[in-house]
N, C-alpha and C. Protein backbone atom coordinates (compact mmCIF):
# COMPACT_ATOMS: atom_id res chain seq x y z
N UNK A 1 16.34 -28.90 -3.75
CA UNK A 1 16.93 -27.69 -3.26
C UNK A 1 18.38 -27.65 -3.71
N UNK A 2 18.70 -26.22 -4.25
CA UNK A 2 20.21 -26.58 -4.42
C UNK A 2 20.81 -24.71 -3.69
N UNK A 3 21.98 -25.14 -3.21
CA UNK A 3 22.77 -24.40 -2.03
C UNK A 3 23.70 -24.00 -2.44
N UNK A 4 24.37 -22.99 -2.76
CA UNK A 4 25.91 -23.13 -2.99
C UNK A 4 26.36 -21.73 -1.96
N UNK A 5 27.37 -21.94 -1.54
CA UNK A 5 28.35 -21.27 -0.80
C UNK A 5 29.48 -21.24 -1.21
N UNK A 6 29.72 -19.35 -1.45
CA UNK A 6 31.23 -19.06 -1.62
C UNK A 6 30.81 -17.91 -1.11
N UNK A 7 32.32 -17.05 -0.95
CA UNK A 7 32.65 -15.49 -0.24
C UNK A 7 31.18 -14.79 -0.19
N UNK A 8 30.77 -14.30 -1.76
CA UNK A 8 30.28 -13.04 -1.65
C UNK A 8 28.86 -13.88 -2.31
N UNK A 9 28.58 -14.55 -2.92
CA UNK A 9 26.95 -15.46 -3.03
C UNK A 9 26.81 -16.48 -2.20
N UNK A 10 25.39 -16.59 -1.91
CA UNK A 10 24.94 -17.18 -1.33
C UNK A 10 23.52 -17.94 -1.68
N UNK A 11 23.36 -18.70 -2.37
CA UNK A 11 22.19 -19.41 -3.04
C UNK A 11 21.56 -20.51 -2.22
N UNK A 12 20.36 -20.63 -1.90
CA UNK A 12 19.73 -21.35 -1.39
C UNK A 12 17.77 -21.56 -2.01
N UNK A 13 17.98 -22.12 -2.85
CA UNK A 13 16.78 -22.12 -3.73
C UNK A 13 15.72 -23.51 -3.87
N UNK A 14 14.19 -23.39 -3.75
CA UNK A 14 13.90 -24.81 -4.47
C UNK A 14 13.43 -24.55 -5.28
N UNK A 15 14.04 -25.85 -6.13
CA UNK A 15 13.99 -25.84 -7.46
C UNK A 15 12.94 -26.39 -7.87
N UNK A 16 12.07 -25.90 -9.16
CA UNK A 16 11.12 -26.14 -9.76
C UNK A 16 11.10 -26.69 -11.16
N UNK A 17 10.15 -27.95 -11.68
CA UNK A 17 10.32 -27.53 -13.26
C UNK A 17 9.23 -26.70 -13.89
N UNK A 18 8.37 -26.13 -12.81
CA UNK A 18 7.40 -25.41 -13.97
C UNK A 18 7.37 -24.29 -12.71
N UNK A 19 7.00 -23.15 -12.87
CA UNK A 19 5.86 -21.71 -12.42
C UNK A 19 5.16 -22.81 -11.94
N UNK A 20 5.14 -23.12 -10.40
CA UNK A 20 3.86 -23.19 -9.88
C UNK A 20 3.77 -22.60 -8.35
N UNK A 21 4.33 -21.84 -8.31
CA UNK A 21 4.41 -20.27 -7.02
C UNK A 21 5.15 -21.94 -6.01
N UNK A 22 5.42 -22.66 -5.82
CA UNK A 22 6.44 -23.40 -4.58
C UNK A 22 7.88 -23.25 -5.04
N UNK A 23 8.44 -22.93 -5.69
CA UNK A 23 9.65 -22.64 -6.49
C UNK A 23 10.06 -21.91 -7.17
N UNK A 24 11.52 -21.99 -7.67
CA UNK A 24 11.92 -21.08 -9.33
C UNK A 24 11.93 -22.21 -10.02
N UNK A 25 12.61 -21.84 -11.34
CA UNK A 25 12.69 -22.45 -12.24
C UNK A 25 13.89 -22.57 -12.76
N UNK A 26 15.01 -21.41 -12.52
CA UNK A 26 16.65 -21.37 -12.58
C UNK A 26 16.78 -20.38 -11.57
N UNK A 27 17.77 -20.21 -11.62
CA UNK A 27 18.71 -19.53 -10.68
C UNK A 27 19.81 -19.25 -11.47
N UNK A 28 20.06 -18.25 -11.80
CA UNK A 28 21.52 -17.94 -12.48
C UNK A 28 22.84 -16.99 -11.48
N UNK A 29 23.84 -17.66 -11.27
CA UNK A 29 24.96 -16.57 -10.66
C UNK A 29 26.35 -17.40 -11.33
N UNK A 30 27.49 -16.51 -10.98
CA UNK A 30 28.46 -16.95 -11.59
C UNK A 30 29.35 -18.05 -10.41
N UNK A 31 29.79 -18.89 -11.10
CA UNK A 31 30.32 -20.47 -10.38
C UNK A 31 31.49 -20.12 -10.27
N UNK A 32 32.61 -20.41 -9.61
CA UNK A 32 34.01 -19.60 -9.33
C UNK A 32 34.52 -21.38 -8.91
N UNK A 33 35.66 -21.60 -9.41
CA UNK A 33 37.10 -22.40 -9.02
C UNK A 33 37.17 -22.62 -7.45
N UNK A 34 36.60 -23.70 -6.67
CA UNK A 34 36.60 -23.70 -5.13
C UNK A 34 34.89 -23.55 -4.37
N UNK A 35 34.39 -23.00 -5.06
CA UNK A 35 32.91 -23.08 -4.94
C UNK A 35 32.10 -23.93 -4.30
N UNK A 36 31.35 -24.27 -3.66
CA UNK A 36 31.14 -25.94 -3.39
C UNK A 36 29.15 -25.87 -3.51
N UNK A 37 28.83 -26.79 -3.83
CA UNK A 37 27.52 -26.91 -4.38
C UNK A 37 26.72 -27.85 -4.12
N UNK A 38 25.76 -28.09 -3.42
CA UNK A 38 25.15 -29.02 -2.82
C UNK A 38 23.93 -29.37 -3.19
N UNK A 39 23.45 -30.08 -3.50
CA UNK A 39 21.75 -30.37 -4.13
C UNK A 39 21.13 -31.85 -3.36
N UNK A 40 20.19 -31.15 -2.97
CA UNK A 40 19.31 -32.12 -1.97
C UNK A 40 17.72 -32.15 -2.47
N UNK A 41 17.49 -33.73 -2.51
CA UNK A 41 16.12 -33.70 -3.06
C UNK A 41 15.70 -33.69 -4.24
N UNK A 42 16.78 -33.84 -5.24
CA UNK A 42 16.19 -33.96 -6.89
C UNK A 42 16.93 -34.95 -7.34
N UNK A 43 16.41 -35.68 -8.58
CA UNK A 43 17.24 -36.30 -9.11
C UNK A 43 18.22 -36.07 -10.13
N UNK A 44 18.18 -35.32 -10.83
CA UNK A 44 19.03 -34.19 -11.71
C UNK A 44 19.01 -33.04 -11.49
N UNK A 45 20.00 -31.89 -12.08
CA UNK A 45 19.79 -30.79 -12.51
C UNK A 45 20.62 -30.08 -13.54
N UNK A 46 20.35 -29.49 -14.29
CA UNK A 46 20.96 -29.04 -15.10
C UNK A 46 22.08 -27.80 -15.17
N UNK A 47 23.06 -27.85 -15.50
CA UNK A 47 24.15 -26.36 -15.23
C UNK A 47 24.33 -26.11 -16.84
N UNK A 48 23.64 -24.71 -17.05
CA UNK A 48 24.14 -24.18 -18.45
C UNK A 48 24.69 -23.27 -18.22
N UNK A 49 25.84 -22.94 -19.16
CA UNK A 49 26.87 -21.91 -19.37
C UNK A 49 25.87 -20.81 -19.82
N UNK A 50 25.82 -19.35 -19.76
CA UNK A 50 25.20 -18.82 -20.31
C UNK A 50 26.13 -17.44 -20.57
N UNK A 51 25.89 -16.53 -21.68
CA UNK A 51 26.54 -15.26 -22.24
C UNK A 51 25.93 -14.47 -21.44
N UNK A 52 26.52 -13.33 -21.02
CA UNK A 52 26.45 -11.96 -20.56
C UNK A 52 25.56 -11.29 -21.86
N UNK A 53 24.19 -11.64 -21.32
CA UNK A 53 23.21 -10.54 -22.26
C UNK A 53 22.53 -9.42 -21.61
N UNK A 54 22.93 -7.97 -21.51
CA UNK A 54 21.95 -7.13 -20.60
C UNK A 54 20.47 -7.36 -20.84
N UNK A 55 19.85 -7.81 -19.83
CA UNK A 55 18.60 -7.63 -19.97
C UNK A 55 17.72 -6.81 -19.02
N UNK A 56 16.34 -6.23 -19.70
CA UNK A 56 15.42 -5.73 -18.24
C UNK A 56 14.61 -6.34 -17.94
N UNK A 57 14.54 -8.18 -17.71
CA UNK A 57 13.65 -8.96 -16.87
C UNK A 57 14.78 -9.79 -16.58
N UNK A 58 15.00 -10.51 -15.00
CA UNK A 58 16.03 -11.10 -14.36
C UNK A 58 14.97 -11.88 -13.11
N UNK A 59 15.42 -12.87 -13.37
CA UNK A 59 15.36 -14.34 -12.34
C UNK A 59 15.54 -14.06 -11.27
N UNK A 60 15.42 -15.40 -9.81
CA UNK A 60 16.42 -15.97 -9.01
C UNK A 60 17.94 -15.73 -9.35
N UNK A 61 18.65 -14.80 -8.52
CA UNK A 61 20.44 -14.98 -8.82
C UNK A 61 20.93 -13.91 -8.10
N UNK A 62 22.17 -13.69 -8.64
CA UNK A 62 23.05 -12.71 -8.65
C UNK A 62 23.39 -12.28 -10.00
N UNK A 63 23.41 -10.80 -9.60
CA UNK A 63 23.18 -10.05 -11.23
C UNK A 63 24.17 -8.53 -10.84
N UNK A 64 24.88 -8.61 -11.99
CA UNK A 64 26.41 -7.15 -12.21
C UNK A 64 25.15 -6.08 -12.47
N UNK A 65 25.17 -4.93 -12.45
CA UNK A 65 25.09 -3.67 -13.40
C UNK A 65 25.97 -3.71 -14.62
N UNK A 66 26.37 -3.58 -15.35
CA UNK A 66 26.93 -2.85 -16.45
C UNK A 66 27.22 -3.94 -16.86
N UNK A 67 26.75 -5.35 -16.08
CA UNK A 67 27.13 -7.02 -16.90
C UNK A 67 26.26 -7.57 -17.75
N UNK A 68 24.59 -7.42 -16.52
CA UNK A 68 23.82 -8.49 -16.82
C UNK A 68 22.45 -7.47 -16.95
N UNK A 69 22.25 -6.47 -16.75
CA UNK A 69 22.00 -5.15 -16.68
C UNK A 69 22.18 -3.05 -16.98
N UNK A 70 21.68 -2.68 -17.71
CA UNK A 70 22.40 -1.45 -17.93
C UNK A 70 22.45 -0.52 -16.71
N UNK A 71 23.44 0.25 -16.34
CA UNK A 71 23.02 1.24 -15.62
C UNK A 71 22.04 2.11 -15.96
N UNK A 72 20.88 2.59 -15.34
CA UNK A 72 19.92 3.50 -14.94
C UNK A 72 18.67 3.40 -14.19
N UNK A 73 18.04 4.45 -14.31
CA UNK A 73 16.80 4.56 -13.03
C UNK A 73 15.81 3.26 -13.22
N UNK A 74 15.72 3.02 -12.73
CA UNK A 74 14.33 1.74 -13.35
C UNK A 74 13.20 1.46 -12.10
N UNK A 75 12.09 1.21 -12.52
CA UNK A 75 10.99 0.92 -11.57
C UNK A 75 11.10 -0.39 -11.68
N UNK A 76 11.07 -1.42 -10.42
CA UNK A 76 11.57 -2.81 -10.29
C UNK A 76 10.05 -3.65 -9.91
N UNK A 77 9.15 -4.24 -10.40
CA UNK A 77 8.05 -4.87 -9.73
C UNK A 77 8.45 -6.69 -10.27
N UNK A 78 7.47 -7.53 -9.98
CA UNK A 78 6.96 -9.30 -10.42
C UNK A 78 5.73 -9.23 -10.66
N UNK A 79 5.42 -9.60 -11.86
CA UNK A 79 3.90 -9.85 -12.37
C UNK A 79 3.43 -10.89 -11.21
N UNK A 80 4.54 -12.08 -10.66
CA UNK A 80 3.75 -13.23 -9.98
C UNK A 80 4.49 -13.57 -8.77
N UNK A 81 3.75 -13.88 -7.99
CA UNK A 81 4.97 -14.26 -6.46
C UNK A 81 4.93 -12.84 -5.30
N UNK A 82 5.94 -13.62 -5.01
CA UNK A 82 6.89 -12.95 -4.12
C UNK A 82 8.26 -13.16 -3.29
N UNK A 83 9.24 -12.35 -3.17
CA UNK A 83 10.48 -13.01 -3.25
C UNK A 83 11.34 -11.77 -2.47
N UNK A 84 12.74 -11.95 -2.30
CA UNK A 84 13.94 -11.00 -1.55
C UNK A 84 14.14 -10.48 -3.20
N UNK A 85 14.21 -8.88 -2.99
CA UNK A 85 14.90 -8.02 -3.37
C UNK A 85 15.98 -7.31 -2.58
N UNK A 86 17.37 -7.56 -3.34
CA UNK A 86 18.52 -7.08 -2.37
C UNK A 86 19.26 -6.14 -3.05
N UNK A 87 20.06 -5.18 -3.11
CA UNK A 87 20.64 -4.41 -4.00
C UNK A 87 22.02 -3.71 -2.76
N UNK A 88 23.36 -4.23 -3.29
CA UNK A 88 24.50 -3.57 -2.68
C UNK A 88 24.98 -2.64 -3.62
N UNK A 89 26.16 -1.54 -3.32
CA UNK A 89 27.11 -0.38 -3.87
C UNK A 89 28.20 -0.41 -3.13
N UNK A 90 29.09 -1.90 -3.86
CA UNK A 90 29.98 -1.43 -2.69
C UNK A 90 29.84 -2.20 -1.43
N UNK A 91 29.91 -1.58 -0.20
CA UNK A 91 29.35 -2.92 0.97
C UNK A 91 28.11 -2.16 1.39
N UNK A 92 27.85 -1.12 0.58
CA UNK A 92 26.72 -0.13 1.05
C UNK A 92 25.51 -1.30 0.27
N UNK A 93 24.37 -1.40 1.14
CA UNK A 93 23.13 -1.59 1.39
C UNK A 93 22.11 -0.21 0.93
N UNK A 94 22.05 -0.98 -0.52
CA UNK A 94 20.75 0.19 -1.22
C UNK A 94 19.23 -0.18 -1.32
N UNK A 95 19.00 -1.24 -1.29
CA UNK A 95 17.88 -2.02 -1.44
C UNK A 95 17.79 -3.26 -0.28
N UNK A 96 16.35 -3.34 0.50
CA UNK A 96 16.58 -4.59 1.17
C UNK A 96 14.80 -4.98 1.24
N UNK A 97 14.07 -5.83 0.04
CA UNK A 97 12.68 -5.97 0.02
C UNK A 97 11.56 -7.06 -0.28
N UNK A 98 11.59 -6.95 0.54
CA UNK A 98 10.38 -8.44 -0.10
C UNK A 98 9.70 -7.77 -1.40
N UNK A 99 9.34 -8.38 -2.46
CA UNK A 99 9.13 -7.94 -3.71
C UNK A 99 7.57 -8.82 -3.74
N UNK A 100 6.44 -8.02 -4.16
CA UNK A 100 5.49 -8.90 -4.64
C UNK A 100 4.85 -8.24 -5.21
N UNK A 101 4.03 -9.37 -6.08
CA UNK A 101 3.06 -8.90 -7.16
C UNK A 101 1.54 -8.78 -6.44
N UNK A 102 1.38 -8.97 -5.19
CA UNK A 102 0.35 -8.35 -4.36
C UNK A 102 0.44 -7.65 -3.35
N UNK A 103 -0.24 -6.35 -3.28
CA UNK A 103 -0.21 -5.93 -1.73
C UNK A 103 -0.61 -6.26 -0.53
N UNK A 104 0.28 -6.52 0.39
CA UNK A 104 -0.16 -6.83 1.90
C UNK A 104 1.19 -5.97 2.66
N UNK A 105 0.69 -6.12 4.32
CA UNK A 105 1.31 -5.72 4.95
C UNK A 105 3.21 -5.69 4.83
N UNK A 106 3.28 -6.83 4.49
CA UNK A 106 5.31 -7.04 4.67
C UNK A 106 5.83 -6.90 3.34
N UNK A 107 5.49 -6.68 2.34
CA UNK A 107 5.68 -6.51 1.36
C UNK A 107 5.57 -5.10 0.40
N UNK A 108 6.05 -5.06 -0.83
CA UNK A 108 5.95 -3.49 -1.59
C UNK A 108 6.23 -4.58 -3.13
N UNK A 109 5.43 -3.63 -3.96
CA UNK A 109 4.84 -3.81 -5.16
C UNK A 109 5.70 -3.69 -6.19
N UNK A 110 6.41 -2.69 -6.24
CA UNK A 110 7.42 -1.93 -6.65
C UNK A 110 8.53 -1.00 -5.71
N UNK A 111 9.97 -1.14 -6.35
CA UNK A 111 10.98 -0.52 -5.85
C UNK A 111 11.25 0.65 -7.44
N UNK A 112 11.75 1.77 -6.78
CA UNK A 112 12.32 2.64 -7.88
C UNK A 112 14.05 3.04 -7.12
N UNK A 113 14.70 3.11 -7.88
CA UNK A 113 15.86 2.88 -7.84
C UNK A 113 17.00 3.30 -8.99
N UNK A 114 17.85 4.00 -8.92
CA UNK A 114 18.96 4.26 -9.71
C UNK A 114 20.20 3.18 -9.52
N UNK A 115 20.55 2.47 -10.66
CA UNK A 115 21.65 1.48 -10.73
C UNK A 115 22.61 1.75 -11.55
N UNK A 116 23.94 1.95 -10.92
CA UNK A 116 25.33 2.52 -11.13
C UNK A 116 25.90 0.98 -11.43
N UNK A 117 26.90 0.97 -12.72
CA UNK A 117 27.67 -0.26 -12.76
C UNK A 117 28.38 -0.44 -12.04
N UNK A 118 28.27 -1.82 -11.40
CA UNK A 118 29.42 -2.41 -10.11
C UNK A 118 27.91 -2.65 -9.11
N UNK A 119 27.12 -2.56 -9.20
CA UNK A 119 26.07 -2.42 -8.30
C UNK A 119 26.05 -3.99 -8.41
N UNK A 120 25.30 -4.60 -6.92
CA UNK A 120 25.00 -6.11 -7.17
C UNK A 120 23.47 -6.15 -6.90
N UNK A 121 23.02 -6.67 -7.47
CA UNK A 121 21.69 -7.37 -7.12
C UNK A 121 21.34 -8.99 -6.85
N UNK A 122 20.93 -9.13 -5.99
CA UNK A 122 20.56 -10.42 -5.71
C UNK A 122 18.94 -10.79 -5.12
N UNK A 123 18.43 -11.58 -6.46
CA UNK A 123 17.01 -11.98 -6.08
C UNK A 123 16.66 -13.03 -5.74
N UNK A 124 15.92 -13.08 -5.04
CA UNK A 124 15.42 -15.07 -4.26
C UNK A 124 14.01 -14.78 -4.59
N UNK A 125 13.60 -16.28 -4.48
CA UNK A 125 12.25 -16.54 -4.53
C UNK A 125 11.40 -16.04 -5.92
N UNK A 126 12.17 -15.57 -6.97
CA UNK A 126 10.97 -15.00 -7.98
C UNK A 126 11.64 -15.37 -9.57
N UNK A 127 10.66 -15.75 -10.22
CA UNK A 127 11.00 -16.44 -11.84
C UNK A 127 10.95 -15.09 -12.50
N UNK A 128 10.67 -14.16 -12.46
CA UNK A 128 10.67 -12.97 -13.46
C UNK A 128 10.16 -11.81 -12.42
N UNK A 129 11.42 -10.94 -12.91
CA UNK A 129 11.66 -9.25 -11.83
C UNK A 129 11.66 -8.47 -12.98
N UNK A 130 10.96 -7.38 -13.60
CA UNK A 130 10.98 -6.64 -14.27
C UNK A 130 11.30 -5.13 -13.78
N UNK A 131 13.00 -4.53 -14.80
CA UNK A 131 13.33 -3.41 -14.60
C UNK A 131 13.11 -2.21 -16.06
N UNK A 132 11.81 -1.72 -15.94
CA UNK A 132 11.08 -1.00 -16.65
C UNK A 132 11.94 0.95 -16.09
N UNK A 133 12.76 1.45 -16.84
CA UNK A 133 13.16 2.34 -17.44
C UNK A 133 12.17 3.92 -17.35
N UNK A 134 13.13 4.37 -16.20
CA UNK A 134 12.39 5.53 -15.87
C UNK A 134 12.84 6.94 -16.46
């Protein structure tokens, strides 16, 4: 399991080395000067630096609009799992969902959604969130 706590993220993940639905597999958010980081239960783990590439499939993390993501409408589903879909504007609360790739009662399949840069997203529990372009 690895934890980290600062201001505005909040990570609490177990870590996996393969897709086998008890875990992720990374977790990506940005590490800040003062940060503090805790890992319980593994014997390594790995920290890679990674470039700001917009993409429309996103991990476990914390994720910019106009960083790590383009602004626009997009239909949000997971081929596998299920996991927190969170989406802020601001301190405004736009999104708040359990995300899964099956239907049952506490859960939804898909979110549709318009994303303005500055928007935050933050996903738990899921190796691949696909934002398919409406």
């Amino acid at each position: 399991m690895i934890t980290m706590k600062s201001y505005d993220r909040f990570v609490n993940e177990i870590l996996s080395s393969k897709d086998d639905g008890f875990g992720v597999t990374r977790v990506t958010t940005d590490i800040k000067a003062g940060d503090k980081i805790e890992i319980m239960g593994l014997n390594s783990v790995q920290f890679t630096r990674v470039k700001n590439v917009k993409a429309n499939t996103l991990h476990s993390g914390y994720w910019t609009v106009g960083k790590d993501i383009a602004p626009g409408k997009y239909k949000i589903t997971t081929p596998k799992g299920s996991g927190n879909l969170i989406m802020f504007r601001g301190k405004s609360l736009l999104v708040n969902e359990i995300l899964s790739s099956k239907s049952d009662k506490y859960s939804v399949k898909s979110v549709t959604t318009t994303l303005k840069s500055g928007d935050r997203i933050q996903i738990a529990g899921l190796n691949k969130v696909n934002f398919t372009r409406k």
